[in-house]
PDB file of N, CA and C in Angstrom:
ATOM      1  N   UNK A   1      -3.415 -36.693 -14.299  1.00  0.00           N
ATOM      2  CA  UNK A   1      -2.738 -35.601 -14.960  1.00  0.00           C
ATOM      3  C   UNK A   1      -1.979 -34.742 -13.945  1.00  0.00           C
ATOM      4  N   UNK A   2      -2.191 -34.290 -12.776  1.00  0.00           N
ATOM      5  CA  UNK A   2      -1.704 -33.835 -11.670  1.00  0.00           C
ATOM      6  C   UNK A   2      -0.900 -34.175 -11.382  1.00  0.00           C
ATOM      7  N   UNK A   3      -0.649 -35.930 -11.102  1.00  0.00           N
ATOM      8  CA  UNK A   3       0.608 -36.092 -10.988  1.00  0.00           C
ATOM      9  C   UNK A   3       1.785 -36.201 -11.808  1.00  0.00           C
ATOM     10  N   UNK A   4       1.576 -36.113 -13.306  1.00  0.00           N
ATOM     11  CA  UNK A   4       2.396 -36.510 -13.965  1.00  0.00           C
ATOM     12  C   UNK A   4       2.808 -34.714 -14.320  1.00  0.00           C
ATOM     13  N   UNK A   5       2.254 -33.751 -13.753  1.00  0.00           N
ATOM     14  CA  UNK A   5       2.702 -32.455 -13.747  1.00  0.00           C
ATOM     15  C   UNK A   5       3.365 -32.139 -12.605  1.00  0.00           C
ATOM     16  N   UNK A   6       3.178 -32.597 -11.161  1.00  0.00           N
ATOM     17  CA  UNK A   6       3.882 -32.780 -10.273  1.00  0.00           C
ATOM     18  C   UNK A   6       5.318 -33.257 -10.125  1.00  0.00           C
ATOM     19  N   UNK A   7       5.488 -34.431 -11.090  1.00  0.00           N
ATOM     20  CA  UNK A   7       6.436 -34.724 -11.248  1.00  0.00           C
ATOM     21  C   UNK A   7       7.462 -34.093 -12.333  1.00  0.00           C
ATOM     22  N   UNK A   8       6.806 -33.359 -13.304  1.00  0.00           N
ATOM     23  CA  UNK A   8       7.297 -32.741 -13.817  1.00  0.00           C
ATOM     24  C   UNK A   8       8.176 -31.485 -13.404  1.00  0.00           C
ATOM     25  N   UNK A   9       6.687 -31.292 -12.579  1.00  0.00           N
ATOM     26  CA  UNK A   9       7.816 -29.757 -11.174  1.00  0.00           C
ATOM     27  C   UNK A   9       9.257 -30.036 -10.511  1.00  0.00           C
ATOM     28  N   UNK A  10       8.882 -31.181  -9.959  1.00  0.00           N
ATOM     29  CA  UNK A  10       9.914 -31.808  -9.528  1.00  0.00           C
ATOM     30  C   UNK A  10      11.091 -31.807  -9.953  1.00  0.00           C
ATOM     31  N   UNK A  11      11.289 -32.573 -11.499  1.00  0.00           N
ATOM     32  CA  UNK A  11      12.331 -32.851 -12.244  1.00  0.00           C
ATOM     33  C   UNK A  11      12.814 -31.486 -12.590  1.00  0.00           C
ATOM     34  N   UNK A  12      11.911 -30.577 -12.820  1.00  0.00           N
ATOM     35  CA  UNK A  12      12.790 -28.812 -13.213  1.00  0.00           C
ATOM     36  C   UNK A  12      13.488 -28.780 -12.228  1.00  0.00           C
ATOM     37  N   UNK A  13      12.259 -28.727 -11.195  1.00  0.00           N
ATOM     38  CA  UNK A  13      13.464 -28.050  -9.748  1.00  0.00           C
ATOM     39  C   UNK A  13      14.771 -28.933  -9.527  1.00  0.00           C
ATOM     40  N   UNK A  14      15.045 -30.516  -9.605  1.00  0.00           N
ATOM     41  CA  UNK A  14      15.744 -31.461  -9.440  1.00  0.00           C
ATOM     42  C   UNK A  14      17.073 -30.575 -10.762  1.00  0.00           C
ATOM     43  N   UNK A  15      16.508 -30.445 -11.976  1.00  0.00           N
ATOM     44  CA  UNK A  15      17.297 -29.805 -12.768  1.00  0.00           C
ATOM     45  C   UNK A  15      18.315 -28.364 -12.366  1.00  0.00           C
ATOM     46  N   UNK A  16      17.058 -27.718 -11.826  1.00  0.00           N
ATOM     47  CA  UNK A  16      17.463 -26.180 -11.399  1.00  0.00           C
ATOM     48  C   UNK A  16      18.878 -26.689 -10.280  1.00  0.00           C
ATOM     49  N   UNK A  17      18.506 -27.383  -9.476  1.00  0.00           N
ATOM     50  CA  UNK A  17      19.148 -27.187  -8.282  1.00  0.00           C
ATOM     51  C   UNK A  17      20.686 -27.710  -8.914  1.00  0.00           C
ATOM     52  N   UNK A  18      20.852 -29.206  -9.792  1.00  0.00           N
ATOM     53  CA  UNK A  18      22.044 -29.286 -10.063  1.00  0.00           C
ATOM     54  C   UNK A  18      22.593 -28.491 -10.597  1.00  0.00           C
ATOM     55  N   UNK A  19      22.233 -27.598 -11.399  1.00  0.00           N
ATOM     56  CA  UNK A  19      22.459 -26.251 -12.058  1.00  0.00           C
ATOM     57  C   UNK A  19      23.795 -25.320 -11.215  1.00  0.00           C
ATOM     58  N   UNK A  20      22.755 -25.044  -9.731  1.00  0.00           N
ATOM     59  CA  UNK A  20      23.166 -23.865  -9.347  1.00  0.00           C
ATOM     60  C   UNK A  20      24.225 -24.824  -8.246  1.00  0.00           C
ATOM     61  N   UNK A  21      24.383 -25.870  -8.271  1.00  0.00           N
ATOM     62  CA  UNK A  21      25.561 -26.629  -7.383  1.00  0.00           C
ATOM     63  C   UNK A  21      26.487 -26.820  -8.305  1.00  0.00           C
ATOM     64  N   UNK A  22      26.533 -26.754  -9.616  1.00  0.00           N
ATOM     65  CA  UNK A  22      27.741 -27.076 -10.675  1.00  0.00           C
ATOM     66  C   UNK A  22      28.052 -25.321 -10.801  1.00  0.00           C
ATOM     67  N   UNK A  23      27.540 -24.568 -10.785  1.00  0.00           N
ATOM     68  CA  UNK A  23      27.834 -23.186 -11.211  1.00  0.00           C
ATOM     69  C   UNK A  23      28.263 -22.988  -9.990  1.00  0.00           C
ATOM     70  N   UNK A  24      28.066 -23.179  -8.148  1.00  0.00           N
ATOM     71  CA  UNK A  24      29.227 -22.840  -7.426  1.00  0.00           C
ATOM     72  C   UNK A  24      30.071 -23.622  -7.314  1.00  0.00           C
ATOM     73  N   UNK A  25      30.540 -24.596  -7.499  1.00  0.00           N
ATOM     74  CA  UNK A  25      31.785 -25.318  -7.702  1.00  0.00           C
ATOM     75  C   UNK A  25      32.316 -24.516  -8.372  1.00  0.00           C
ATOM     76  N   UNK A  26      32.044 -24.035 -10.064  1.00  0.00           N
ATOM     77  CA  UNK A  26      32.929 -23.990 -10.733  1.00  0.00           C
ATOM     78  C   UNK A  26      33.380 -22.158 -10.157  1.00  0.00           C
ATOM     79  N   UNK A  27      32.320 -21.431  -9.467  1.00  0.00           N
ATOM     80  CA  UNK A  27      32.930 -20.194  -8.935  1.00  0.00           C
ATOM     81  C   UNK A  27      33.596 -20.378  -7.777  1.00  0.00           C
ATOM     82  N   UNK A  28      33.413 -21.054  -7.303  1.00  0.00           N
ATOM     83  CA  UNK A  28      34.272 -21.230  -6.256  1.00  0.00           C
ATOM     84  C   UNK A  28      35.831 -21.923  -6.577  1.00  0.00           C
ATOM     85  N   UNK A  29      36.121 -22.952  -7.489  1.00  0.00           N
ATOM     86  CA  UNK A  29      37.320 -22.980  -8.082  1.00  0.00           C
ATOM     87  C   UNK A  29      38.175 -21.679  -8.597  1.00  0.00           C
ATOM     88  N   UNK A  30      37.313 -20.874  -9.353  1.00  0.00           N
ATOM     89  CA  UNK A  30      38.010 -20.053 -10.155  1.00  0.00           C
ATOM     90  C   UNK A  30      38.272 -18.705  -8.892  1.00  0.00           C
ATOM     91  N   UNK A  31      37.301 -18.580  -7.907  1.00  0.00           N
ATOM     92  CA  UNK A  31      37.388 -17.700  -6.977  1.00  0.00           C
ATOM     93  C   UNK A  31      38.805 -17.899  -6.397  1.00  0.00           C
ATOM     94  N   UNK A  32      39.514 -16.841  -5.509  1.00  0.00           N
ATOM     95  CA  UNK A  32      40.531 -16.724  -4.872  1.00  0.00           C
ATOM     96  C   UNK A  32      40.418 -16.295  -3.548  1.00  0.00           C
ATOM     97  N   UNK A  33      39.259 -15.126  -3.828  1.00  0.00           N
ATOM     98  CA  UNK A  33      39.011 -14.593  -2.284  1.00  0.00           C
ATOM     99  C   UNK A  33      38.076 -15.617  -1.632  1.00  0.00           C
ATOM    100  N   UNK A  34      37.769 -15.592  -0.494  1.00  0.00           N
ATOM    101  CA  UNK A  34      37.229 -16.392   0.472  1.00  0.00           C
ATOM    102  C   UNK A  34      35.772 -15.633   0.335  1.00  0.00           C
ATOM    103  N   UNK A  35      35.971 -14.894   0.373  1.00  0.00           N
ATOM    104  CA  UNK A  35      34.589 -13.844  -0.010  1.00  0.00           C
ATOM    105  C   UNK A  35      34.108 -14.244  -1.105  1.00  0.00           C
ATOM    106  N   UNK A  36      34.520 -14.415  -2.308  1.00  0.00           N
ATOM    107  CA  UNK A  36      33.883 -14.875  -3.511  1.00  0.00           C
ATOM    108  C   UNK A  36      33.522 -16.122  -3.160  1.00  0.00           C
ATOM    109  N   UNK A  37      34.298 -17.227  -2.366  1.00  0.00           N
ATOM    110  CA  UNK A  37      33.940 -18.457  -2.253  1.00  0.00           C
ATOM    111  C   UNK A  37      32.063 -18.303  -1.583  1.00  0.00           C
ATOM    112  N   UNK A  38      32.162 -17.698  -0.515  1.00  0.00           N
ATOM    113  CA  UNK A  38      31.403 -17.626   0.163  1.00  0.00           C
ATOM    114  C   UNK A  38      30.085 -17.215  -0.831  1.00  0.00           C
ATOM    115  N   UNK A  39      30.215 -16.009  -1.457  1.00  0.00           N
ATOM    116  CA  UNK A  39      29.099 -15.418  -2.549  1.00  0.00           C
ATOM    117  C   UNK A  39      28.351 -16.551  -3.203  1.00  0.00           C
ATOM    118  N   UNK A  40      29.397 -17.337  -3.450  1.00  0.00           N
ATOM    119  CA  UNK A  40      28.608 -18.056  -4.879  1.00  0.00           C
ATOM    120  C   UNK A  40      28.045 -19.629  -3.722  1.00  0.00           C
ATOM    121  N   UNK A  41      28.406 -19.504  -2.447  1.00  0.00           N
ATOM    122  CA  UNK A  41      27.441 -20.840  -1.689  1.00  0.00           C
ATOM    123  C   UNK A  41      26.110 -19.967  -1.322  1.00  0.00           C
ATOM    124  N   UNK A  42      26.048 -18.991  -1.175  1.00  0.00           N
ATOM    125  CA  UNK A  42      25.094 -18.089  -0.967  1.00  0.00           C
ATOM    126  C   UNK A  42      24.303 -18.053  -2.140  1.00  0.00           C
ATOM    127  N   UNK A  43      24.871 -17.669  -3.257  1.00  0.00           N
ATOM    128  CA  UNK A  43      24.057 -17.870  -4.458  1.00  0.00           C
ATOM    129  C   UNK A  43      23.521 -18.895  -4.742  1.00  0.00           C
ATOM    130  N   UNK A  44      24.368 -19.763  -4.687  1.00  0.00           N
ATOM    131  CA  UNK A  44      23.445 -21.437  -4.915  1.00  0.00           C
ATOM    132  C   UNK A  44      22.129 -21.564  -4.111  1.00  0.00           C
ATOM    133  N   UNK A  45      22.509 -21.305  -3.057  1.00  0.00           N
ATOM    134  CA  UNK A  45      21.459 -21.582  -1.799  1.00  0.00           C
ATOM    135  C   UNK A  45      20.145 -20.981  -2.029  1.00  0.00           C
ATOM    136  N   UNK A  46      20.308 -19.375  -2.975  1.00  0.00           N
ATOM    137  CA  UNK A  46      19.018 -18.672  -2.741  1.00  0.00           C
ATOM    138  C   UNK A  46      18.574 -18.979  -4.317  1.00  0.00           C
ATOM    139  N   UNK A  47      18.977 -19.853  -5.057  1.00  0.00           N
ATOM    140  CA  UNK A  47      18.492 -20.619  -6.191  1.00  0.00           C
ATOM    141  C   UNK A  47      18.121 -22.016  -5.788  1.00  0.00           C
ATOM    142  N   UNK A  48      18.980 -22.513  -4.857  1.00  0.00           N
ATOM    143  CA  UNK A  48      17.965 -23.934  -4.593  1.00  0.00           C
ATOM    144  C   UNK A  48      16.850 -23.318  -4.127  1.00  0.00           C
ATOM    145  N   UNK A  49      16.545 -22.656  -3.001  1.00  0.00           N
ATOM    146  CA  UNK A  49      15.397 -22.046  -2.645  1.00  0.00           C
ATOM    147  C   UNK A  49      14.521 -21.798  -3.613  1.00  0.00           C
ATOM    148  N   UNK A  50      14.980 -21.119  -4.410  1.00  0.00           N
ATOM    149  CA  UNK A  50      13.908 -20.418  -5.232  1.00  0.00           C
ATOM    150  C   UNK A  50      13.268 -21.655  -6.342  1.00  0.00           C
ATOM    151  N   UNK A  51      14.087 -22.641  -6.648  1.00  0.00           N
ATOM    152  CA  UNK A  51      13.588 -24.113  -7.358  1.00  0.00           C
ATOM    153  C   UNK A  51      13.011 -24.388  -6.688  1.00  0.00           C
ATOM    154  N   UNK A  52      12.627 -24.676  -5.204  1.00  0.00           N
ATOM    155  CA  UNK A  52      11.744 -25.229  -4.196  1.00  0.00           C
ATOM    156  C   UNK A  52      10.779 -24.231  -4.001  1.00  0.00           C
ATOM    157  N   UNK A  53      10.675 -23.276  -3.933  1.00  0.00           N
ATOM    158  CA  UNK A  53       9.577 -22.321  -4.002  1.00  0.00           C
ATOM    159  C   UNK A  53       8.757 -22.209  -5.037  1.00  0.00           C
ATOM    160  N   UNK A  54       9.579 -22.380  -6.298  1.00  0.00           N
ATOM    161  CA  UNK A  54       8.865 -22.609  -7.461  1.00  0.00           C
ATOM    162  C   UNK A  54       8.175 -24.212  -7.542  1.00  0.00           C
ATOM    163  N   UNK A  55       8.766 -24.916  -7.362  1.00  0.00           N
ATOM    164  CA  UNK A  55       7.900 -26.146  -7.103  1.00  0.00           C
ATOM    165  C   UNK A  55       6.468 -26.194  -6.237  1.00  0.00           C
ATOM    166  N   UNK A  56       6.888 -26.056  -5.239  1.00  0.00           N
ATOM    167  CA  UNK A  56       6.041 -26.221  -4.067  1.00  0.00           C
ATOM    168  C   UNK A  56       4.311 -25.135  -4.899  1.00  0.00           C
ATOM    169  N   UNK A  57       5.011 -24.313  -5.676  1.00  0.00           N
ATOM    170  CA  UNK A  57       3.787 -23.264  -6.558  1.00  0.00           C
ATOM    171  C   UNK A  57       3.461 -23.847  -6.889  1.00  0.00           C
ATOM    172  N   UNK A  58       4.027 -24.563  -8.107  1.00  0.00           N
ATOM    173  CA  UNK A  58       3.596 -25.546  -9.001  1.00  0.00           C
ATOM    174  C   UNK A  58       2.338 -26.294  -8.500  1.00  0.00           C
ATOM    175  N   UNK A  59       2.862 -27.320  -7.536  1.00  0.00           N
ATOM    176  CA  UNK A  59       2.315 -28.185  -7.702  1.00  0.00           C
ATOM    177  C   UNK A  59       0.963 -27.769  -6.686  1.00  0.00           C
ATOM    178  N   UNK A  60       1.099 -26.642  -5.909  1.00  0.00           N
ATOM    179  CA  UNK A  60      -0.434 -25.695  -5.682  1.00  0.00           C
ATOM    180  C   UNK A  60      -1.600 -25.983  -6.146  1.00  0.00           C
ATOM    181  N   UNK A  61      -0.511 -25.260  -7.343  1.00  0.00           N
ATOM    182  CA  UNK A  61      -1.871 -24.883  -8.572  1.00  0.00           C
ATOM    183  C   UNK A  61      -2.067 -25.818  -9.392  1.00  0.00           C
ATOM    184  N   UNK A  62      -1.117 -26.872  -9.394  1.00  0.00           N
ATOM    185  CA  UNK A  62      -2.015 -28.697 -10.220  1.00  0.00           C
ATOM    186  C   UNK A  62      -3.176 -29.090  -9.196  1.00  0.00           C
ATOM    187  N   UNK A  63      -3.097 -28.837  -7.858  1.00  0.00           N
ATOM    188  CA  UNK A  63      -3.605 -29.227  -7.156  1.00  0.00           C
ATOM    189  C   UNK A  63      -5.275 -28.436  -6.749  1.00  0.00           C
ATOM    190  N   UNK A  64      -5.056 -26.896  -7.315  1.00  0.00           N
ATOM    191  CA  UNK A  64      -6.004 -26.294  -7.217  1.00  0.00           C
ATOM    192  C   UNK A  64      -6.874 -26.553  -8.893  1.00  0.00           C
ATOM    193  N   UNK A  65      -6.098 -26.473  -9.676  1.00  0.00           N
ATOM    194  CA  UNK A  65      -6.534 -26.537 -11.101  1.00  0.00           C
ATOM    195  C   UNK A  65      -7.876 -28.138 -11.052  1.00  0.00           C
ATOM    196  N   UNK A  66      -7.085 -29.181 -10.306  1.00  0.00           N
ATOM    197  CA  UNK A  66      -7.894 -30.551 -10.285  1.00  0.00           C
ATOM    198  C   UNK A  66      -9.015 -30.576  -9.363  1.00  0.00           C
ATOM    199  N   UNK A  67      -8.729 -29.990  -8.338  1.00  0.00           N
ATOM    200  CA  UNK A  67      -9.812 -30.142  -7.668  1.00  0.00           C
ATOM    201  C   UNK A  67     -10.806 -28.795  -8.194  1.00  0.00           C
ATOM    202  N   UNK A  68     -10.587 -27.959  -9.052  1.00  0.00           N
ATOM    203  CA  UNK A  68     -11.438 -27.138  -9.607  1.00  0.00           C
ATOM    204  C   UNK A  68     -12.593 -27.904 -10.498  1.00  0.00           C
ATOM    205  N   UNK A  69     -11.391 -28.695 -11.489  1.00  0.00           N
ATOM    206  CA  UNK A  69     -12.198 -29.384 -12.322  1.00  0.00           C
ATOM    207  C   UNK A  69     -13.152 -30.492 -11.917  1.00  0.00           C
ATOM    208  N   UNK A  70     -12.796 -31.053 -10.579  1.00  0.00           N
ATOM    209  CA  UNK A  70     -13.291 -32.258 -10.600  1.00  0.00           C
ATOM    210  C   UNK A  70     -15.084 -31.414  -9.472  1.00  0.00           C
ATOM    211  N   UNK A  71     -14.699 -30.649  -9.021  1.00  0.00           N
ATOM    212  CA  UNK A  71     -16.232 -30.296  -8.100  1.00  0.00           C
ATOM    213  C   UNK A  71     -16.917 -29.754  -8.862  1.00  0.00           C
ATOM    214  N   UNK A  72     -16.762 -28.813  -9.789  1.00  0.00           N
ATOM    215  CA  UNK A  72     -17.350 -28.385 -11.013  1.00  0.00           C
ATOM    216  C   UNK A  72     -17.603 -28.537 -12.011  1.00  0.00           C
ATOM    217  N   UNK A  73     -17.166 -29.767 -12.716  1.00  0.00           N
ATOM    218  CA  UNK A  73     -16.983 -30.380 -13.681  1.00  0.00           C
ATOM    219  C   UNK A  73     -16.904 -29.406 -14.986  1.00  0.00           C
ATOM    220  N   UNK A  74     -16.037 -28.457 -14.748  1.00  0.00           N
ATOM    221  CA  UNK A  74     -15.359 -27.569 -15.523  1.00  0.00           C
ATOM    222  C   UNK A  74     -14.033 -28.006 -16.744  1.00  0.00           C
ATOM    223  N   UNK A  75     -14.499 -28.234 -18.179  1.00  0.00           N
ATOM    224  CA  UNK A  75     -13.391 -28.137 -19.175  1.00  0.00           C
ATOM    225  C   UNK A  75     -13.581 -28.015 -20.026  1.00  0.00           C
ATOM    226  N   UNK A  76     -12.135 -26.624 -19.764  1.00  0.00           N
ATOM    227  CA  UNK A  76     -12.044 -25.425 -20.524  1.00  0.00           C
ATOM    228  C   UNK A  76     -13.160 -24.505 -20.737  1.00  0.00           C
ATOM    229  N   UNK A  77     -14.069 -24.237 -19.631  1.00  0.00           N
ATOM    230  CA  UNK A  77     -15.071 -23.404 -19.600  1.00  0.00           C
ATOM    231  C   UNK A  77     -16.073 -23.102 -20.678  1.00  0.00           C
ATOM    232  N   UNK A  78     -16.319 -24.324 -20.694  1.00  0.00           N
ATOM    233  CA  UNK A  78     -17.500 -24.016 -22.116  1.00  0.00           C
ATOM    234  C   UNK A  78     -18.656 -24.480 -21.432  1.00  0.00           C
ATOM    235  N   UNK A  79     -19.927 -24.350 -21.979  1.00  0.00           N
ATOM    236  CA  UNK A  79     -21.059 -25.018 -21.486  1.00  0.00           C
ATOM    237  C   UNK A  79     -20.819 -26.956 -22.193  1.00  0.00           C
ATOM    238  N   UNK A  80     -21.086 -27.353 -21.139  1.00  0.00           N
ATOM    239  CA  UNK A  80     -21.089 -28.867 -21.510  1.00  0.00           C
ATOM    240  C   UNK A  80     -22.334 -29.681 -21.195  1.00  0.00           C
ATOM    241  N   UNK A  81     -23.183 -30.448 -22.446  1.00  0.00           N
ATOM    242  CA  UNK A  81     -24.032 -30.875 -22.458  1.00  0.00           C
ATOM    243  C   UNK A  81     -24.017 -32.417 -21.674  1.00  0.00           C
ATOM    244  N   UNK A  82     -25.071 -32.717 -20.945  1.00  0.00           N
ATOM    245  CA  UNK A  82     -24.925 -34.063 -20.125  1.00  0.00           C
ATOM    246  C   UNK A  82     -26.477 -34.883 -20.489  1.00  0.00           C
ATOM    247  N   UNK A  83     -25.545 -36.675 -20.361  1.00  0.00           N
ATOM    248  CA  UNK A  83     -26.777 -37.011 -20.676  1.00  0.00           C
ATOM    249  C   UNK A  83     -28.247 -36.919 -20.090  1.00  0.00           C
ATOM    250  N   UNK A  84     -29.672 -36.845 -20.630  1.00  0.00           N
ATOM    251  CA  UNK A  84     -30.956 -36.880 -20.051  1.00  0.00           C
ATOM    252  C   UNK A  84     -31.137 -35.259 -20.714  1.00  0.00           C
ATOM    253  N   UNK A  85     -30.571 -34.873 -21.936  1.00  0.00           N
ATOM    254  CA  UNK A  85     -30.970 -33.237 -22.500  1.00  0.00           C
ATOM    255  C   UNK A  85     -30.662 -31.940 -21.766  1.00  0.00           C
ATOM    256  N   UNK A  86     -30.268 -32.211 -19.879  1.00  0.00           N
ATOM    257  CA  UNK A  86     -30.076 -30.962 -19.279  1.00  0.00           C
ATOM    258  C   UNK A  86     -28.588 -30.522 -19.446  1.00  0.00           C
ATOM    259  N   UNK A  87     -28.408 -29.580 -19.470  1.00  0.00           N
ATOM    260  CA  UNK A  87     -27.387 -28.706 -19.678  1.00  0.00           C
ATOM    261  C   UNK A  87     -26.697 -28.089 -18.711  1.00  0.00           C
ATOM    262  N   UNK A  88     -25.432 -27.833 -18.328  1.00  0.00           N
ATOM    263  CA  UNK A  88     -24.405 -27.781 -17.920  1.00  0.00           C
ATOM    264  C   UNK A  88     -23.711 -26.457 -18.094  1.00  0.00           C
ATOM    265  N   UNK A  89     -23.830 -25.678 -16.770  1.00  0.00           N
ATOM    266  CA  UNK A  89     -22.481 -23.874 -17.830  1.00  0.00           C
ATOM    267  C   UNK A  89     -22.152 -24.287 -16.850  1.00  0.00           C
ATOM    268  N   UNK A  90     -20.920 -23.772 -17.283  1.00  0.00           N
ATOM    269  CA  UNK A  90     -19.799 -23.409 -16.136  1.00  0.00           C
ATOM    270  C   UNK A  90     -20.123 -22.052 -15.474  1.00  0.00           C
ATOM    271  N   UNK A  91     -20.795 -21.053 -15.974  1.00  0.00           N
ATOM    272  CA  UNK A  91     -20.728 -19.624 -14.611  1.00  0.00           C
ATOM    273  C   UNK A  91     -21.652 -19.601 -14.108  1.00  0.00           C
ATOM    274  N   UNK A  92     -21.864 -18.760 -13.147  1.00  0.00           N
ATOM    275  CA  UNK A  92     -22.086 -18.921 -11.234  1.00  0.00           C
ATOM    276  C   UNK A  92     -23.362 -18.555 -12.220  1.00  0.00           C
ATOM    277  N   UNK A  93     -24.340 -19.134 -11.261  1.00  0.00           N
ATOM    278  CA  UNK A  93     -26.046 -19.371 -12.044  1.00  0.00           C
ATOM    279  C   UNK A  93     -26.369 -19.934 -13.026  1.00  0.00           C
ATOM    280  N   UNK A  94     -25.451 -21.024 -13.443  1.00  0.00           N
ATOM    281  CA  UNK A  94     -25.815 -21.871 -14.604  1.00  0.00           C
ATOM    282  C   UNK A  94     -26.981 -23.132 -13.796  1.00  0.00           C
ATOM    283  N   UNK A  95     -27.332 -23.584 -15.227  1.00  0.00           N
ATOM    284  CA  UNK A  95     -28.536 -24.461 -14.502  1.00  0.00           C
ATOM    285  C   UNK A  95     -27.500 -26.106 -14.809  1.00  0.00           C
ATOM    286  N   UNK A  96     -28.327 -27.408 -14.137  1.00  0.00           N
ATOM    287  CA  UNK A  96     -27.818 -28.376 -14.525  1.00  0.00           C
ATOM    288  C   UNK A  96     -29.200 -29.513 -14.742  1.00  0.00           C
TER     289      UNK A  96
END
């Protein structure tokens, strides 16, 4: 499941970024000043960034979310019954 959310991060940010490379082309066409040209490579840049920053989060917290679940055997925080009758909580002083 991690990875198929990973990859999901990916493809936004892959999305985001063509985004903000078609939106400075097209300001930079319509621009005249050299200054505007310049603005909108600047703008792109601190939106690719920010798609890669947002990714790199992402896939953090798939990464923290799984290995949460998998040492704790935590899902969706309910008490979960296991076989042999003993019982299972998820909060700090539960028995197993």
């Amino acid at each position: 499941m991690q990875t198929a959310k990973d990859i999901a991060a990916s493809a936004k940010a892959g999305m985001e970024k063509t985004k903000a490379s078609l939106q400075e082309k097209g300001e930079r066409m319509t621009a005249h000043d050299p200054l505007q040209k310049e603005m909108a490579t600047e703008k792109k840049e601190a939106k690719i960034h920010e798609a890669e920053r947002r990714k790199h989060e992402e896939r953090r917290h798939n990464a923290a979310v799984a290995d949460h679940g998998v040492h704790t055997g935590v899902l969706g925080g309910h008490d979960q019954h296991v076989p042999g009758g003993h019982k299972h909580t998820t909060g700090t002083g539960g028995t197993y």
